[in-house]
PDB file of N, CA and C in Angstrom:
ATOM      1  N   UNK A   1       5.457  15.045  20.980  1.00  0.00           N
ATOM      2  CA  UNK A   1       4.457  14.247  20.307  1.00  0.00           C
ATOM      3  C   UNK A   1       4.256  14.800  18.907  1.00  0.00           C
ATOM      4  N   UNK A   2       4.435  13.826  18.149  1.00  0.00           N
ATOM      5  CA  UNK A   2       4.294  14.179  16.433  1.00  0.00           C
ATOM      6  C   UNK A   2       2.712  14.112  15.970  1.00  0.00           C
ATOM      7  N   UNK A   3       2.440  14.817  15.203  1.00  0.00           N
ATOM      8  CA  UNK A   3       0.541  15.685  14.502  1.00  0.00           C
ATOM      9  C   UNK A   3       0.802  13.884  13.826  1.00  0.00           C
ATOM     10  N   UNK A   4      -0.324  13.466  13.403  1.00  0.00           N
ATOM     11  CA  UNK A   4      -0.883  12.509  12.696  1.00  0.00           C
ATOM     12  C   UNK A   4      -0.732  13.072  11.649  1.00  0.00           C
ATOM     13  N   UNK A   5      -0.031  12.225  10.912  1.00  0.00           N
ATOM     14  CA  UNK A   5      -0.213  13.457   9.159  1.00  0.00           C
ATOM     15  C   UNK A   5      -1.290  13.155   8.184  1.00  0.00           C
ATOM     16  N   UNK A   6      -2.319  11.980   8.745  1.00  0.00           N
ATOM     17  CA  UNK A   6      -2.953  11.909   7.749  1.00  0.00           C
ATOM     18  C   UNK A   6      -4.445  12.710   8.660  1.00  0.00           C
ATOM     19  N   UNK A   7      -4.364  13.610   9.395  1.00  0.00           N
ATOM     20  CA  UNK A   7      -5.630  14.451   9.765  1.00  0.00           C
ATOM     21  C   UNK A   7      -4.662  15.893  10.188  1.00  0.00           C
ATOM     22  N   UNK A   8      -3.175  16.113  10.177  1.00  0.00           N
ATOM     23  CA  UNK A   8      -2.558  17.329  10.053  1.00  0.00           C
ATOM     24  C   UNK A   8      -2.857  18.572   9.752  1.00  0.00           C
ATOM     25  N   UNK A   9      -3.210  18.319   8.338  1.00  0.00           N
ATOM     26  CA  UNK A   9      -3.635  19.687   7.647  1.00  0.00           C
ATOM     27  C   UNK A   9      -5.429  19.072   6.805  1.00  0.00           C
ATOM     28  N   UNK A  10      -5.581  18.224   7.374  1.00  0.00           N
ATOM     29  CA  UNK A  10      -7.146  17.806   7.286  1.00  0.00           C
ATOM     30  C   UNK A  10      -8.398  19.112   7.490  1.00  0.00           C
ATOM     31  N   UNK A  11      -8.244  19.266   5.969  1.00  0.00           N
ATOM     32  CA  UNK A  11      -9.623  21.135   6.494  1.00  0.00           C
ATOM     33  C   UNK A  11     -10.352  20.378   5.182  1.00  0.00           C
ATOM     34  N   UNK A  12     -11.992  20.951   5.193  1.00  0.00           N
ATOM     35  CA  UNK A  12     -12.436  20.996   4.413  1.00  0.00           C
ATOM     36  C   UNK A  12     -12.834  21.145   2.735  1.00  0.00           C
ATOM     37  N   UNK A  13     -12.969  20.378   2.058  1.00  0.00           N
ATOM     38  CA  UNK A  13     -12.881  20.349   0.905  1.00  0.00           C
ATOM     39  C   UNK A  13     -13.545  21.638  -0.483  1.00  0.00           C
ATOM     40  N   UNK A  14     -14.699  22.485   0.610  1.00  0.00           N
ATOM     41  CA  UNK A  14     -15.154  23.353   0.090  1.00  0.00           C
ATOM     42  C   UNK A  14     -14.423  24.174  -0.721  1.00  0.00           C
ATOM     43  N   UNK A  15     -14.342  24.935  -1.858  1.00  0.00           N
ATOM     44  CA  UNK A  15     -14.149  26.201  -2.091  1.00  0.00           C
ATOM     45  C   UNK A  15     -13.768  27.207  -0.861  1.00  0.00           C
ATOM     46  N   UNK A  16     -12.964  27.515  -0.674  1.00  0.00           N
ATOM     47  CA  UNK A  16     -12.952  28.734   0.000  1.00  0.00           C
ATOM     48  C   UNK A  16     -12.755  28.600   1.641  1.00  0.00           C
ATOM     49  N   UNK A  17     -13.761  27.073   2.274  1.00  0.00           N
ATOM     50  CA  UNK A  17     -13.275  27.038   3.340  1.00  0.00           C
ATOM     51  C   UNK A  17     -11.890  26.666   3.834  1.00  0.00           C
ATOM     52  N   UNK A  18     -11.210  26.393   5.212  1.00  0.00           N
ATOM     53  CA  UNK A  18     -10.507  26.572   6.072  1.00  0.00           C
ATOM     54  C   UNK A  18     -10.860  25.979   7.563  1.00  0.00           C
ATOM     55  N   UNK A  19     -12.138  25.198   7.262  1.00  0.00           N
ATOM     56  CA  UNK A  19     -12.387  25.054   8.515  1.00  0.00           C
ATOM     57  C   UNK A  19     -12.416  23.300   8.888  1.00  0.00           C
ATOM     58  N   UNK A  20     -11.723  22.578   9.573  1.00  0.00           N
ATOM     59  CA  UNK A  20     -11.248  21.309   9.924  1.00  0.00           C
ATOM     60  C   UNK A  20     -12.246  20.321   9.216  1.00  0.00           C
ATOM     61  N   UNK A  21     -11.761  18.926   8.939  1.00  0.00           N
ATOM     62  CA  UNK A  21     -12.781  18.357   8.418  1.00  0.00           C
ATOM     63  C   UNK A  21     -13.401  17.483   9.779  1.00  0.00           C
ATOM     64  N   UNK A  22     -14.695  17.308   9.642  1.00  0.00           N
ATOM     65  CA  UNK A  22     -15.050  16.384  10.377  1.00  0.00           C
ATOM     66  C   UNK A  22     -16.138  15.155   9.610  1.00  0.00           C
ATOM     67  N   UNK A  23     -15.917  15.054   8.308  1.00  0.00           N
ATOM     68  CA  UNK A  23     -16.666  14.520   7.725  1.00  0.00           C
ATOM     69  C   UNK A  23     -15.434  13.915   6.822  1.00  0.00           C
ATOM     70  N   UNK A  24     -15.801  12.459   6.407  1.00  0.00           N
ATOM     71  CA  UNK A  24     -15.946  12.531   4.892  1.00  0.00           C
ATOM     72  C   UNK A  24     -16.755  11.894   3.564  1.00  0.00           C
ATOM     73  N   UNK A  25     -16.211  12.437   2.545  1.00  0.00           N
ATOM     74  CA  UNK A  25     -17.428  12.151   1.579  1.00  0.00           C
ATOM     75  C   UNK A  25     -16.525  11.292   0.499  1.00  0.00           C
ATOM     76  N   UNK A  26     -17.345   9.981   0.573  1.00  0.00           N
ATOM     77  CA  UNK A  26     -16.748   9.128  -0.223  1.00  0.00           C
ATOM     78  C   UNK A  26     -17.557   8.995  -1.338  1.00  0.00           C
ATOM     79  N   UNK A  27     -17.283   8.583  -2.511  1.00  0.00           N
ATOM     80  CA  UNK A  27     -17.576   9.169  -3.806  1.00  0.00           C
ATOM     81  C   UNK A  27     -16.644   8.060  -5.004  1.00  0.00           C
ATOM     82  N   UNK A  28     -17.868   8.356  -6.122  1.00  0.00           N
ATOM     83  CA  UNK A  28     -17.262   7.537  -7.506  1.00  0.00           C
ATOM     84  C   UNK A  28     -18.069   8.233  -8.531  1.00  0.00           C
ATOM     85  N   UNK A  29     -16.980   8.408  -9.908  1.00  0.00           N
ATOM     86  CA  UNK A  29     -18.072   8.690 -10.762  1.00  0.00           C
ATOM     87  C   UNK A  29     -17.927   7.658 -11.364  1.00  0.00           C
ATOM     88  N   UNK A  30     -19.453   6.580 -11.924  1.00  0.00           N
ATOM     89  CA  UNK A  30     -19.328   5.566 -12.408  1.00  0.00           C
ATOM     90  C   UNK A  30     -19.188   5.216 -13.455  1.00  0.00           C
ATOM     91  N   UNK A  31     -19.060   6.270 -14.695  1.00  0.00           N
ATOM     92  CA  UNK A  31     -18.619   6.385 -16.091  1.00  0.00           C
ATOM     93  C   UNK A  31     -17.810   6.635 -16.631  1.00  0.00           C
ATOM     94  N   UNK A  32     -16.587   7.152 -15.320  1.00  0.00           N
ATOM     95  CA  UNK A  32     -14.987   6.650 -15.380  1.00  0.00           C
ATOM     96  C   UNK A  32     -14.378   5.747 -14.498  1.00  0.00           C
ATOM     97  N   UNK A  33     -15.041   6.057 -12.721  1.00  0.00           N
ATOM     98  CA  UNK A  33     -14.352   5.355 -12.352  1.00  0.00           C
ATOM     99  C   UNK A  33     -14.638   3.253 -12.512  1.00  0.00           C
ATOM    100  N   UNK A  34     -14.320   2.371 -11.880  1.00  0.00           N
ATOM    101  CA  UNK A  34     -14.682   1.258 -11.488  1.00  0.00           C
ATOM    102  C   UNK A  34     -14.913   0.986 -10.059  1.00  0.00           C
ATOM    103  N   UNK A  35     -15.729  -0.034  -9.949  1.00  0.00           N
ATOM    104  CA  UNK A  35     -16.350   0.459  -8.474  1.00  0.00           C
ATOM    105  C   UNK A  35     -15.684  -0.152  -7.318  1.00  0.00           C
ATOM    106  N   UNK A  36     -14.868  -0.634  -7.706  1.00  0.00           N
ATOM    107  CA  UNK A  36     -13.493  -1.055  -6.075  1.00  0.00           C
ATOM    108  C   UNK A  36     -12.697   0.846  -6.236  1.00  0.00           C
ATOM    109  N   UNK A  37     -12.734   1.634  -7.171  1.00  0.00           N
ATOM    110  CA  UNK A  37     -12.480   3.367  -6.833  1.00  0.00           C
ATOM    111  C   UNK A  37     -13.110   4.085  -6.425  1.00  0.00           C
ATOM    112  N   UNK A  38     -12.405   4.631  -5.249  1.00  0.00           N
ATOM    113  CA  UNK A  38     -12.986   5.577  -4.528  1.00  0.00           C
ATOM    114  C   UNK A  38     -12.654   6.293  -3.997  1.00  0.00           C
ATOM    115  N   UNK A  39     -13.247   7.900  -4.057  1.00  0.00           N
ATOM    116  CA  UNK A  39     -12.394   9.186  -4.069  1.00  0.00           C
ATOM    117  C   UNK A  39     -12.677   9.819  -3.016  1.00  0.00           C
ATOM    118  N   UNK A  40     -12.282  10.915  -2.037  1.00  0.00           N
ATOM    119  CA  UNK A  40     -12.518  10.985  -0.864  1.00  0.00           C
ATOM    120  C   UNK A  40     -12.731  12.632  -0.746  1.00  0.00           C
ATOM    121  N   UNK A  41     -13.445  13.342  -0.363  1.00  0.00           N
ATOM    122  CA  UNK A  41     -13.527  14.908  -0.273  1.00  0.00           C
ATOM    123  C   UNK A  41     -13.515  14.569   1.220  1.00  0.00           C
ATOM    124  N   UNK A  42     -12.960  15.809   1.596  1.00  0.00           N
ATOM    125  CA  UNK A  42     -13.029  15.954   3.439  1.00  0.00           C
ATOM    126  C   UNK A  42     -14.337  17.110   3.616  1.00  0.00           C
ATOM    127  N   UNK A  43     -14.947  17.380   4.875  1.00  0.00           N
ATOM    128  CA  UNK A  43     -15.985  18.510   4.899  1.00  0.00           C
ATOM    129  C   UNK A  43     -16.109  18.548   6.652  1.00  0.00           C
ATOM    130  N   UNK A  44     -16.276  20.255   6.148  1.00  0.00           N
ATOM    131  CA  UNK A  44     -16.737  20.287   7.818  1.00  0.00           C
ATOM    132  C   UNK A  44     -18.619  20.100   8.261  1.00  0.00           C
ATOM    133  N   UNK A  45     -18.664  20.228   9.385  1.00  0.00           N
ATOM    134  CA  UNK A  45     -20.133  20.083   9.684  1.00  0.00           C
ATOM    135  C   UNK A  45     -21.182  21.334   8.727  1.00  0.00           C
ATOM    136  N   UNK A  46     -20.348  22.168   8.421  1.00  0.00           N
ATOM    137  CA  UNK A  46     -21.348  23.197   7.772  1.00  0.00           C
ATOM    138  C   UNK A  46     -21.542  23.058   6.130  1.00  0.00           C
ATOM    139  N   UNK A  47     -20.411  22.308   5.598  1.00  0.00           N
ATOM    140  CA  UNK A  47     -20.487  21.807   4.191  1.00  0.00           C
ATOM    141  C   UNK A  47     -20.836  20.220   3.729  1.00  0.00           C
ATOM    142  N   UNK A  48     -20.791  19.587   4.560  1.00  0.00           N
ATOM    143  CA  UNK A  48     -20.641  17.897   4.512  1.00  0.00           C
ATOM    144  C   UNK A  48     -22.491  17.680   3.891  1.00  0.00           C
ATOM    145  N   UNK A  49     -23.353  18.352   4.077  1.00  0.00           N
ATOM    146  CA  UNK A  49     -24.495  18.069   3.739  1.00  0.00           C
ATOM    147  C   UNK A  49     -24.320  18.834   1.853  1.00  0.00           C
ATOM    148  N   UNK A  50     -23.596  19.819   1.599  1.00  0.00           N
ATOM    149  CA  UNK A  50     -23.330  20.421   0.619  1.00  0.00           C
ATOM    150  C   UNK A  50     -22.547  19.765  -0.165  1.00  0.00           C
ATOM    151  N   UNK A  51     -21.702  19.474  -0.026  1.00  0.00           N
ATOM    152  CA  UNK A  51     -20.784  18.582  -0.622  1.00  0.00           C
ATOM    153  C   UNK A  51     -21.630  17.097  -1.267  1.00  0.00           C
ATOM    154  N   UNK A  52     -22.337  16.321  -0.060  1.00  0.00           N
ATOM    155  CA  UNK A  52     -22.916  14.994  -0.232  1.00  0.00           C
ATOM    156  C   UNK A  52     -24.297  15.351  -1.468  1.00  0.00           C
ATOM    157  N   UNK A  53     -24.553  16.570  -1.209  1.00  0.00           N
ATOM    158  CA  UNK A  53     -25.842  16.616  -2.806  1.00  0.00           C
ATOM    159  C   UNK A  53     -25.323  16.924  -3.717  1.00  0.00           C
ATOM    160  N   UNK A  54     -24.105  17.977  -3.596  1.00  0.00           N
ATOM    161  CA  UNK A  54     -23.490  17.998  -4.799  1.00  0.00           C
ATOM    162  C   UNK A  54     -23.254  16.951  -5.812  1.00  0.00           C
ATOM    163  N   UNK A  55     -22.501  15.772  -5.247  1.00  0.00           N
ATOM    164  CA  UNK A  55     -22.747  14.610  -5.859  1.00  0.00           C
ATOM    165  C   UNK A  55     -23.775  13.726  -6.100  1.00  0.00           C
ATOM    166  N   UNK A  56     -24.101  14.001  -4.966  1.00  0.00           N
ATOM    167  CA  UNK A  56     -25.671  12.891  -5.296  1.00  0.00           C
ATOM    168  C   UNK A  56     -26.533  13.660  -6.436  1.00  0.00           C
ATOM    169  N   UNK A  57     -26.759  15.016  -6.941  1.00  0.00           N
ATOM    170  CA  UNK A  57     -27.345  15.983  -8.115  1.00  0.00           C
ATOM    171  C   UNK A  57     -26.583  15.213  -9.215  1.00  0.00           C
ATOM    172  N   UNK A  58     -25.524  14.424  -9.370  1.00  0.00           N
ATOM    173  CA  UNK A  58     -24.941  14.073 -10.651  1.00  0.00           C
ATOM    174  C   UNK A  58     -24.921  12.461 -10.365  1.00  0.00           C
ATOM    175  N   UNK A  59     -25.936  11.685 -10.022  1.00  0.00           N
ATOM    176  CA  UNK A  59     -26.123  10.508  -9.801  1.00  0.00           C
ATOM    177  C   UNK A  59     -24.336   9.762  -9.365  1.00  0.00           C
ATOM    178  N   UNK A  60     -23.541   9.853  -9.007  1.00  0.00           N
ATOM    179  CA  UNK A  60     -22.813   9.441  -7.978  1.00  0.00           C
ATOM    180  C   UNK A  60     -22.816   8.873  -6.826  1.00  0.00           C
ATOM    181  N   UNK A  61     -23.002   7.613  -6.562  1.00  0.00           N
ATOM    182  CA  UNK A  61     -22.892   6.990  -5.393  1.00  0.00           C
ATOM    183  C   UNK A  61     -21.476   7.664  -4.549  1.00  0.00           C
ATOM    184  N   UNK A  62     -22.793   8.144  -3.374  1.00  0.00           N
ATOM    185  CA  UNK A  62     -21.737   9.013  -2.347  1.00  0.00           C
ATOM    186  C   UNK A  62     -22.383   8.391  -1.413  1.00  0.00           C
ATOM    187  N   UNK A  63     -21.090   8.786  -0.203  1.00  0.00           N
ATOM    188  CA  UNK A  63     -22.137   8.422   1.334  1.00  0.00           C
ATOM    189  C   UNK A  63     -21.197   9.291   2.343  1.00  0.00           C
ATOM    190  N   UNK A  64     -21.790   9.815   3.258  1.00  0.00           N
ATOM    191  CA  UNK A  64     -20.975  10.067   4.117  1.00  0.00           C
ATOM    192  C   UNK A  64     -20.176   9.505   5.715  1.00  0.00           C
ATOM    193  N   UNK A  65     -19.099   9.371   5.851  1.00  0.00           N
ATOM    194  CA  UNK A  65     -18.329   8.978   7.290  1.00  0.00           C
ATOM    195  C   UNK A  65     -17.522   9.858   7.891  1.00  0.00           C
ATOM    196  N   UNK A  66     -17.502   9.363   9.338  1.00  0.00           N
ATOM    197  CA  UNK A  66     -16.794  10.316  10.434  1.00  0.00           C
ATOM    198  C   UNK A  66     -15.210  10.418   9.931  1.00  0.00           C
ATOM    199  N   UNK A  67     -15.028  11.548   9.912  1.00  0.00           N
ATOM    200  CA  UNK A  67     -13.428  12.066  10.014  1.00  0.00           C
ATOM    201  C   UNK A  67     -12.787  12.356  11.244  1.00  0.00           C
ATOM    202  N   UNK A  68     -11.995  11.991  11.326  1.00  0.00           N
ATOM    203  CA  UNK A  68     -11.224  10.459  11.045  1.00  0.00           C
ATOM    204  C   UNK A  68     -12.094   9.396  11.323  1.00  0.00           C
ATOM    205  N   UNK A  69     -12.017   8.766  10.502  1.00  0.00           N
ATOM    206  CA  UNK A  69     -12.614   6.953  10.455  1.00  0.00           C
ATOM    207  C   UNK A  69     -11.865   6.626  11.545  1.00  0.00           C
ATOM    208  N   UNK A  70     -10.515   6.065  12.052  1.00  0.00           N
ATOM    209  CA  UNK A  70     -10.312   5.323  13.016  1.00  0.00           C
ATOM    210  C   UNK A  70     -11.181   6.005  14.147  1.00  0.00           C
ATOM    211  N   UNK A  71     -11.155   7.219  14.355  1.00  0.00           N
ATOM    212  CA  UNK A  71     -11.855   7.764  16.267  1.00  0.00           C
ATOM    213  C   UNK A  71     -13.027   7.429  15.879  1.00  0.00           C
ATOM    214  N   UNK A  72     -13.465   7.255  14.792  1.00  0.00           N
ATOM    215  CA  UNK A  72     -15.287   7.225  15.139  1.00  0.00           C
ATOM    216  C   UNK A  72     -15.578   5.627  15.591  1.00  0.00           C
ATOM    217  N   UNK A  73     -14.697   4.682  14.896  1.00  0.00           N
ATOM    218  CA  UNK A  73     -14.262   3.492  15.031  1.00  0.00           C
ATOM    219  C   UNK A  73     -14.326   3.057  16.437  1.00  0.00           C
ATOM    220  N   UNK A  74     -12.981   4.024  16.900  1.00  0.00           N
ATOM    221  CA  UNK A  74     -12.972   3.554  18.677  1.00  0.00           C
ATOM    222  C   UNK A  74     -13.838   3.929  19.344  1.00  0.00           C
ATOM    223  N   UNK A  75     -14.778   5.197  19.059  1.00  0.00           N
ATOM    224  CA  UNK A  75     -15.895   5.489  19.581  1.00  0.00           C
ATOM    225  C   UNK A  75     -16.963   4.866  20.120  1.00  0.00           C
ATOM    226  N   UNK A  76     -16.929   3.698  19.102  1.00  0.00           N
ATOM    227  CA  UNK A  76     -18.166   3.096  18.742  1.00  0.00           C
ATOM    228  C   UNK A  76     -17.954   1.401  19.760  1.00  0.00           C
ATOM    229  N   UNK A  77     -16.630   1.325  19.758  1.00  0.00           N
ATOM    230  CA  UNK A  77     -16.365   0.388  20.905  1.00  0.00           C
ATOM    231  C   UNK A  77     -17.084   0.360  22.098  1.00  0.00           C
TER     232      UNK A  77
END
Protein backbone atom coordinates (compact mmCIF):
# COMPACT_ATOMS: atom_id res chain seq x y z
CA UNK A 1 0.00 0.00 0.00
CA UNK A 2 1.38 3.40 -1.25
CA UNK A 3 1.52 6.78 1.69
CA UNK A 4 -0.95 9.41 0.15
CA UNK A 5 1.50 11.98 -0.96
CA UNK A 6 -0.48 14.75 -0.42
CA UNK A 7 -0.56 14.10 3.73
CA UNK A 8 3.06 11.96 3.38
CA UNK A 9 5.34 14.29 4.76
CA UNK A 10 2.32 16.60 6.01
CA UNK A 11 4.05 18.14 9.53
CA UNK A 12 3.41 21.36 10.75
CA UNK A 13 4.06 24.66 9.47
CA UNK A 14 5.64 26.16 12.64
CA UNK A 15 9.22 27.19 12.91
CA UNK A 16 10.96 24.50 14.31
CA UNK A 17 8.17 22.01 14.66
CA UNK A 18 8.06 18.33 13.33
CA UNK A 19 5.01 17.37 14.59
CA UNK A 20 2.07 16.02 11.98
CA UNK A 21 -0.40 18.42 10.76
CA UNK A 22 -3.80 18.13 11.86
CA UNK A 23 -5.00 21.43 10.97
CA UNK A 24 -5.11 23.71 8.28
CA UNK A 25 -4.83 27.34 7.97
CA UNK A 26 -6.17 28.88 5.03
CA UNK A 27 -5.13 32.36 4.42
CA UNK A 28 -4.82 35.54 1.93
CA UNK A 29 -3.03 38.60 2.09
CA UNK A 30 -5.44 41.01 0.53
CA UNK A 31 -3.02 43.70 -0.74
CA UNK A 32 -1.34 41.22 -2.94
CA UNK A 33 -3.24 38.46 -3.14
CA UNK A 34 -6.95 38.36 -5.10
CA UNK A 35 -9.56 36.72 -3.36
CA UNK A 36 -10.32 33.40 -5.50
CA UNK A 37 -6.06 33.02 -3.80
CA UNK A 38 -5.47 31.06 -1.30
CA UNK A 39 -2.53 29.95 0.63
CA UNK A 40 -2.43 27.07 2.91
CA UNK A 41 -0.06 26.62 6.22
CA UNK A 42 -0.46 23.08 7.77
CA UNK A 43 -0.44 23.04 11.94
CA UNK A 44 -0.55 20.72 14.56
CA UNK A 45 -3.07 20.87 17.51
CA UNK A 46 -0.45 22.76 19.62
CA UNK A 47 0.27 25.54 16.93
CA UNK A 48 -3.00 25.80 14.77
CA UNK A 49 -4.42 28.39 17.37
CA UNK A 50 -0.79 30.20 16.90
CA UNK A 51 -0.53 30.18 13.53
CA UNK A 52 -4.52 31.34 13.01
CA UNK A 53 -3.64 34.83 15.20
CA UNK A 54 -0.65 35.18 13.68
CA UNK A 55 -2.54 36.10 10.72
CA UNK A 56 -5.51 37.30 11.96
CA UNK A 57 -2.79 40.20 14.08
CA UNK A 58 -2.14 41.37 10.32
CA UNK A 59 -5.84 41.66 9.29
CA UNK A 60 -5.80 38.54 6.90
CA UNK A 61 -8.78 36.66 6.35
CA UNK A 62 -7.82 33.24 7.80
CA UNK A 63 -9.92 30.36 8.99
CA UNK A 64 -9.16 27.21 10.11
CA UNK A 65 -9.98 23.28 8.64
CA UNK A 66 -9.43 19.66 9.44
CA UNK A 67 -6.27 18.11 7.95
CA UNK A 68 -6.88 16.30 5.75
CA UNK A 69 -10.07 17.91 4.41
CA UNK A 70 -11.25 14.75 2.64
CA UNK A 71 -11.34 12.47 6.35
CA UNK A 72 -12.97 15.24 8.09
CA UNK A 73 -15.37 15.24 5.05
CA UNK A 74 -16.12 11.46 5.41
CA UNK A 75 -16.36 11.95 8.99
CA UNK A 76 -19.00 14.10 8.88
CA UNK A 77 -21.11 11.65 6.68
Amino acid sequence: MTADPSTAEAVCSRAGCRAPATAQIVWRNPRIHPPERRKIWLACDEHAGYLRDFLAARDFPVHVEPFPASTAAEAAR
